[in-house]
N, C-alpha and C. Protein backbone atom coordinates (compact mmCIF):
# COMPACT_ATOMS: atom_id res chain seq x y z
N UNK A 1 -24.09 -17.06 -8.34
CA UNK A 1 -23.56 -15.83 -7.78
C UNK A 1 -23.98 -15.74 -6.32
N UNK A 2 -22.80 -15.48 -5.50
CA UNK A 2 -23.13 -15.24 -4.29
C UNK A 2 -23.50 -13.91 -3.74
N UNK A 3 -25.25 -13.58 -4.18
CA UNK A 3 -25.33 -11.85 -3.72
C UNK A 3 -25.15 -11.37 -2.45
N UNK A 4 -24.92 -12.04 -1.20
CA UNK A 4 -24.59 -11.56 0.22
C UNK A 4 -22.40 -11.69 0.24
N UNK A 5 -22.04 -11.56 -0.71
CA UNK A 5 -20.59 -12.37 -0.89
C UNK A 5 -19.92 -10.91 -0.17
N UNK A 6 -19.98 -9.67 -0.41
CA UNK A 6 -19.64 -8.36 -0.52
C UNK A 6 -20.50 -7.51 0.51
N UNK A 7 -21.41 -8.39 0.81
CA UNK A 7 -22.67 -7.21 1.95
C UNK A 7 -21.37 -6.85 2.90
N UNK A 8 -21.95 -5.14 3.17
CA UNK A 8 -21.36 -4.40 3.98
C UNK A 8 -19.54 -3.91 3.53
N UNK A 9 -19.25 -4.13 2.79
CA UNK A 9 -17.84 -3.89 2.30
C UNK A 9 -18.05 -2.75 1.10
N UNK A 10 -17.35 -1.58 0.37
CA UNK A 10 -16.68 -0.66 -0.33
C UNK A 10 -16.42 -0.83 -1.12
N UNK A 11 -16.56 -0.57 -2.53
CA UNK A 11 -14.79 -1.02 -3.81
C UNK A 11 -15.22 0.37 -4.49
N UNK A 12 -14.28 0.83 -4.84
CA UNK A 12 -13.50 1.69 -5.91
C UNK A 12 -13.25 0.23 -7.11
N UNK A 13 -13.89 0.83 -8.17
CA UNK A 13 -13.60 0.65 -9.26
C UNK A 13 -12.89 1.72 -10.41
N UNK A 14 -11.84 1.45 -11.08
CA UNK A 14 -11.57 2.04 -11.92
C UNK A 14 -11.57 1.25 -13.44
N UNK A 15 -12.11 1.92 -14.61
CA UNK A 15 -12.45 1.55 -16.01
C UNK A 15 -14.01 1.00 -15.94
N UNK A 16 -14.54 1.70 -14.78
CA UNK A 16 -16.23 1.19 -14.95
C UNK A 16 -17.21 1.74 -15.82
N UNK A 17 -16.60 2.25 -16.70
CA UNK A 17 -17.46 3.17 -17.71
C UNK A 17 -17.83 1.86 -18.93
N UNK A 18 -16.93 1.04 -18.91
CA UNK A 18 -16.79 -0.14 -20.13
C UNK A 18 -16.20 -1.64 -19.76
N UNK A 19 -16.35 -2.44 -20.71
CA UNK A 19 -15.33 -3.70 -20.22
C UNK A 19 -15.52 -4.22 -19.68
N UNK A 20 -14.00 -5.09 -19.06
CA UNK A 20 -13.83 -5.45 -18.01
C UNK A 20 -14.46 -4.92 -16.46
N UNK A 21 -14.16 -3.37 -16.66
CA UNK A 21 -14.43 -2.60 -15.48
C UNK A 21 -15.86 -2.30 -15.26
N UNK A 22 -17.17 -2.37 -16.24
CA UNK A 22 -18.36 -2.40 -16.26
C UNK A 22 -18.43 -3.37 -15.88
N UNK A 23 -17.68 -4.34 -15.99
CA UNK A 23 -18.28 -6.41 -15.68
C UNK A 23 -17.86 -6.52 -14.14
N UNK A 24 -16.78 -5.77 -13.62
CA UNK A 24 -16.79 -5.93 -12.02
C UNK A 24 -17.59 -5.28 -11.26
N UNK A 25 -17.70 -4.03 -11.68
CA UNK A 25 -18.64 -2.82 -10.78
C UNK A 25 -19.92 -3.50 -10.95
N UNK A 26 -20.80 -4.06 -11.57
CA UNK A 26 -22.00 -4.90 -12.02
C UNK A 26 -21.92 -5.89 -11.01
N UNK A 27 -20.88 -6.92 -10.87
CA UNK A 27 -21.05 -8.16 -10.26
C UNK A 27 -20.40 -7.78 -8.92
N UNK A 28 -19.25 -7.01 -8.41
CA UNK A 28 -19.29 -6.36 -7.08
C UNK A 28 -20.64 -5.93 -6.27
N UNK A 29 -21.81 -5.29 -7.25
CA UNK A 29 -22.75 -4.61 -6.46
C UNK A 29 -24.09 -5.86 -6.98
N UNK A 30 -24.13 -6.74 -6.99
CA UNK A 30 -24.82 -7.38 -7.35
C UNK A 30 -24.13 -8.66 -6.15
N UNK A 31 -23.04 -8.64 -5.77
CA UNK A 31 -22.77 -9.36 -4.69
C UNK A 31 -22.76 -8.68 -3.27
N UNK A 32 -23.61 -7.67 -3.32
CA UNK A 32 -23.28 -6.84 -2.57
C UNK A 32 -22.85 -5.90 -1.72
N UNK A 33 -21.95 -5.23 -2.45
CA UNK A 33 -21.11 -4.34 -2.12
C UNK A 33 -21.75 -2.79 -2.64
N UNK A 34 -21.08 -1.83 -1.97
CA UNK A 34 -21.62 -0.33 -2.26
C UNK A 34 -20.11 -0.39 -3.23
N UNK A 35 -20.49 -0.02 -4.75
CA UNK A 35 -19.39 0.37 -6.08
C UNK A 35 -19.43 1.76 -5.39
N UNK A 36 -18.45 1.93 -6.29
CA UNK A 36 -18.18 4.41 -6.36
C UNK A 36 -16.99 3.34 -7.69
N UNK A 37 -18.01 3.45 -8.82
CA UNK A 37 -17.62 3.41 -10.26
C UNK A 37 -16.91 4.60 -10.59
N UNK A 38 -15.66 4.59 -11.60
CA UNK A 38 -15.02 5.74 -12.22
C UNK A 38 -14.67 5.28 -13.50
N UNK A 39 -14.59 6.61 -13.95
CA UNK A 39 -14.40 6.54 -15.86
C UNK A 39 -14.26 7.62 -16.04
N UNK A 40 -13.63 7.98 -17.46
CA UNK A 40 -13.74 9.86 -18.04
C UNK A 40 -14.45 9.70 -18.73
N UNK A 41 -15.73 8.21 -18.97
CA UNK A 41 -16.69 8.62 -19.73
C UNK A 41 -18.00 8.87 -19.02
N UNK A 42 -18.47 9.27 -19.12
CA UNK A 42 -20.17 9.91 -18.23
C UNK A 42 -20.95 8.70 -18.84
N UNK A 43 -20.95 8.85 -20.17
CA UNK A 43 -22.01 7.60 -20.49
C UNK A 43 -21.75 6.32 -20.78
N UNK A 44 -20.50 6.31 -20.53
CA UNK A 44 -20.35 4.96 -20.13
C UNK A 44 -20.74 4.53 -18.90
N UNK A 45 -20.48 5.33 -17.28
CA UNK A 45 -20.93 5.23 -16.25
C UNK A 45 -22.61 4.77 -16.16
N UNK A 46 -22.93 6.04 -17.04
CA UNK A 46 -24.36 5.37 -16.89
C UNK A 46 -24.95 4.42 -17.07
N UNK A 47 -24.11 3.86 -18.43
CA UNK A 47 -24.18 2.50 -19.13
C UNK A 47 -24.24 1.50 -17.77
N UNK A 48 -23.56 1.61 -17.54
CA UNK A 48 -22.92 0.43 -16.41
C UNK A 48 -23.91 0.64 -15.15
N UNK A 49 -24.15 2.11 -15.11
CA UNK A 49 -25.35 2.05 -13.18
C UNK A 49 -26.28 1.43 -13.97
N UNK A 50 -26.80 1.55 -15.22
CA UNK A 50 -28.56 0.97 -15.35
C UNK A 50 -28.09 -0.27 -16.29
N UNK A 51 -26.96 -0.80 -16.70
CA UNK A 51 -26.74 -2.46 -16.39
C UNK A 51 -26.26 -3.31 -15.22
N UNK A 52 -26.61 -2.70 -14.07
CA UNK A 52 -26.44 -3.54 -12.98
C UNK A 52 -27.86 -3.50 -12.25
N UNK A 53 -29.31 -3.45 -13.17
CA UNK A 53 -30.75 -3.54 -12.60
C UNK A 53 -30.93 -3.18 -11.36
N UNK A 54 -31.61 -4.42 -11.11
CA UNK A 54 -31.81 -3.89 -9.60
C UNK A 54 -31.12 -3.55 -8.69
N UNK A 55 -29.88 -3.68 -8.89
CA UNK A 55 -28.81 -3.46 -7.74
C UNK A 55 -28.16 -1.89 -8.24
N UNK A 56 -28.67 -1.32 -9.31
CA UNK A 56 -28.10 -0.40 -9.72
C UNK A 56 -28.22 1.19 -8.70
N UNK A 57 -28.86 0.91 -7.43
CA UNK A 57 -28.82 1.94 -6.31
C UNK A 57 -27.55 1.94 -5.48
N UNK A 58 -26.72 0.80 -5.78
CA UNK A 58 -25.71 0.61 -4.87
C UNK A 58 -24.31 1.15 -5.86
N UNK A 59 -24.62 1.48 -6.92
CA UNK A 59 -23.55 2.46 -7.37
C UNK A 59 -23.42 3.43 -7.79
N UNK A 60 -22.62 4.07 -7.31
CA UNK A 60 -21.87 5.56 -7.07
C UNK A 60 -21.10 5.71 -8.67
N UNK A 61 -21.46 6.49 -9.63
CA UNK A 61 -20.73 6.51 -10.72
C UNK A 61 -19.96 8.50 -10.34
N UNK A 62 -18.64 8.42 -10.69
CA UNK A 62 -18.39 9.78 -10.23
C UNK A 62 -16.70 9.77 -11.81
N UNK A 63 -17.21 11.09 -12.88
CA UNK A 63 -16.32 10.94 -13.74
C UNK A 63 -14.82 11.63 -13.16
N UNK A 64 -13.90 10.49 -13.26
CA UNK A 64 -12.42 11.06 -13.00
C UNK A 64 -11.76 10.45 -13.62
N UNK A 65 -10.26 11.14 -13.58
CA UNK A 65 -9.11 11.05 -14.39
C UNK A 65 -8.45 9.87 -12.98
N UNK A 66 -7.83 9.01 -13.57
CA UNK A 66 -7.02 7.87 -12.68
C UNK A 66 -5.45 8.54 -12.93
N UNK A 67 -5.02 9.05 -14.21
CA UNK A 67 -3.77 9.90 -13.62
C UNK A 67 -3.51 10.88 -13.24
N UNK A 68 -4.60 11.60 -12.56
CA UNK A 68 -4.35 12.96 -12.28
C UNK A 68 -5.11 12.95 -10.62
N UNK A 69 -3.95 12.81 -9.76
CA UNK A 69 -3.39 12.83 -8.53
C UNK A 69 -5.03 13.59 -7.58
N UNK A 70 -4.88 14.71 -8.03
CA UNK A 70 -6.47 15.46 -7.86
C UNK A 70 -7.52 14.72 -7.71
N UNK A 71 -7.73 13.89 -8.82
CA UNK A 71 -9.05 13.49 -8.63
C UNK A 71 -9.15 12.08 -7.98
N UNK A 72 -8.15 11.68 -7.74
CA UNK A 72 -8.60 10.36 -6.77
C UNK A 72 -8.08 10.60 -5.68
N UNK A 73 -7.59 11.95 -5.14
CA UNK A 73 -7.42 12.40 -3.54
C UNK A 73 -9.07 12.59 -3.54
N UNK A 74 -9.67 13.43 -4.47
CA UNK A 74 -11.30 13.61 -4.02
C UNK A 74 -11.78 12.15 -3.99
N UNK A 75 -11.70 11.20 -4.93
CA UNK A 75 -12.94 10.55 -5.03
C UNK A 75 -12.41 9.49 -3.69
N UNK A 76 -10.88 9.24 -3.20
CA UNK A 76 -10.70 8.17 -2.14
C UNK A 76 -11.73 9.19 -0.75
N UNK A 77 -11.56 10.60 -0.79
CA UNK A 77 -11.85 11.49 0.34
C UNK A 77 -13.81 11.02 0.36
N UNK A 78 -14.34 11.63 -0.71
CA UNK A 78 -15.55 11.45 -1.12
C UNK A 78 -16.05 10.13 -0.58
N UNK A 79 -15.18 8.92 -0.84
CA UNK A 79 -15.92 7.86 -0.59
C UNK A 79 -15.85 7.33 0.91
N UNK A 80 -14.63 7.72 1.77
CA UNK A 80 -14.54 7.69 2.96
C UNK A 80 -15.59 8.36 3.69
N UNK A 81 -15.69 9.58 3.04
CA UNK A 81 -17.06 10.57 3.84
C UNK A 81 -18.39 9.66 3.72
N UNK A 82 -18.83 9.06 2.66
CA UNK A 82 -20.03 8.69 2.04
C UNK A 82 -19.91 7.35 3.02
N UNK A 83 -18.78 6.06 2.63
CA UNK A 83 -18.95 4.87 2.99
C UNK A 83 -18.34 4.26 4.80
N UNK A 84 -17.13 5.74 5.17
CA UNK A 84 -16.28 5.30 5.98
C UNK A 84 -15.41 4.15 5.89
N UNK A 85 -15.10 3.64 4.83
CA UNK A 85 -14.58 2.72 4.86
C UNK A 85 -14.07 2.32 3.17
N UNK A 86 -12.99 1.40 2.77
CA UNK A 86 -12.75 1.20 1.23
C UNK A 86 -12.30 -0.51 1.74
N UNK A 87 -13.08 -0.99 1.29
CA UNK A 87 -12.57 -2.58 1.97
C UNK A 87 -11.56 -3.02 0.14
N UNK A 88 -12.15 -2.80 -0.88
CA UNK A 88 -11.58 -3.12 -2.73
C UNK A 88 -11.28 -2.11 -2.97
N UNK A 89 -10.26 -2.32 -3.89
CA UNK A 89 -10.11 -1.52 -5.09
C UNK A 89 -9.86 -2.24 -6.23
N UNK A 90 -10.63 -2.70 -7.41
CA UNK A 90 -10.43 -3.09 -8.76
C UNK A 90 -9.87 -1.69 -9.43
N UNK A 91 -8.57 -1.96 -9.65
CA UNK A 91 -7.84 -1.10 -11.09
C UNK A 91 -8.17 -1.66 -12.26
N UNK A 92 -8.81 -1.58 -12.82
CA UNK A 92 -9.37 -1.66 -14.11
C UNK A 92 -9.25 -0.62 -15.64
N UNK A 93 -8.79 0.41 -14.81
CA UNK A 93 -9.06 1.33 -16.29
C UNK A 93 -7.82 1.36 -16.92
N UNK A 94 -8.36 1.32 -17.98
CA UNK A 94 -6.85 0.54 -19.47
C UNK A 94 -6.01 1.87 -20.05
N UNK A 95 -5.28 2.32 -19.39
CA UNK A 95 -4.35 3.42 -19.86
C UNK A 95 -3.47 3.37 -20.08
N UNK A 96 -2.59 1.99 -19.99
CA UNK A 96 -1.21 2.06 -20.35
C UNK A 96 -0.91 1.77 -21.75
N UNK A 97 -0.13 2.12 -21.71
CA UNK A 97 0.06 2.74 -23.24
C UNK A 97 1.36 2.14 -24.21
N UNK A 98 2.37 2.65 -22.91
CA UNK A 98 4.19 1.98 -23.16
C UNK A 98 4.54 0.85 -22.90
N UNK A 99 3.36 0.22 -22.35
CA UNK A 99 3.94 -1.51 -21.91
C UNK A 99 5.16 -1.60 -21.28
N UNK A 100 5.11 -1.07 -20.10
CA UNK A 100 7.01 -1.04 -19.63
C UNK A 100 6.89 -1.87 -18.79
N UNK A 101 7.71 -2.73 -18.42
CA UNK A 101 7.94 -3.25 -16.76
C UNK A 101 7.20 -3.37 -15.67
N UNK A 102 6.94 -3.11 -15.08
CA UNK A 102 6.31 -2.89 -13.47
C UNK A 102 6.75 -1.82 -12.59
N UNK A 103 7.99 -2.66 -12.64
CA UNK A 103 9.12 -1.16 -11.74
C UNK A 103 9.01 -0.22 -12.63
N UNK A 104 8.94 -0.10 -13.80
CA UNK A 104 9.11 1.47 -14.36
C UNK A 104 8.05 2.47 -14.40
N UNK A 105 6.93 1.94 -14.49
CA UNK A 105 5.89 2.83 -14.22
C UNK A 105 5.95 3.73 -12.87
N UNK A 106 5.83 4.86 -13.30
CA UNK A 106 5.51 6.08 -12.41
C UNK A 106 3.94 6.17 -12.18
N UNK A 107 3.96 7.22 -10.77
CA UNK A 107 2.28 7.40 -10.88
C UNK A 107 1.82 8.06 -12.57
């Protein structure tokens, strides 16, 4: 693992409460990057800040909804204030449901 791979760069993670999305927010901030983890689970978040050890100061766990327009105007606003900057974004959180197309999905 390259831990200087991410020094000085941002990511938004979404589905970091579990998964896949616990396994990037972990190895993003362990390569050094500042995470701002999201989930609608709280303890899953936590799960995930105190399984990324020692590096677990470099993430931001904050619970939001990924379809509801609201809360990722705050958390993109939030993290600009905090980081100035969003260099990633891992979409990760598993909500689809209808399996449609590409083009058909709406926000």
């Amino acid at each position: 693992m390259d831990t200087g791979r991410h020094e000085g760069e941002t990511a938004i993670v979404t589905g970091a409460g579990s998964g896949i999305g616990r396994a990037t927010a972990i190895r993003m901030v362990r390569e050094g990057a500042s995470v701002v983890g999201l989930d609608v689970s709280e303890a899953g978040l936590e799960e995930t800040r105190s399984g990324a050890g020692d590096a677990s100061s470099g993430i931001t766990v904050r619970v939001a909804d990924v379809t509801s327009q609201k809360d990722i105007d705050a958390v993109v606003s939030s993290t600009l204030d905090a980081h100035g900057q969003i260099d990633m974004l891992a979409n990760v959180a598993g909500i689809m449901d209808w399996f449609l197309p590409a083009l058909e999905v709406d926000d």
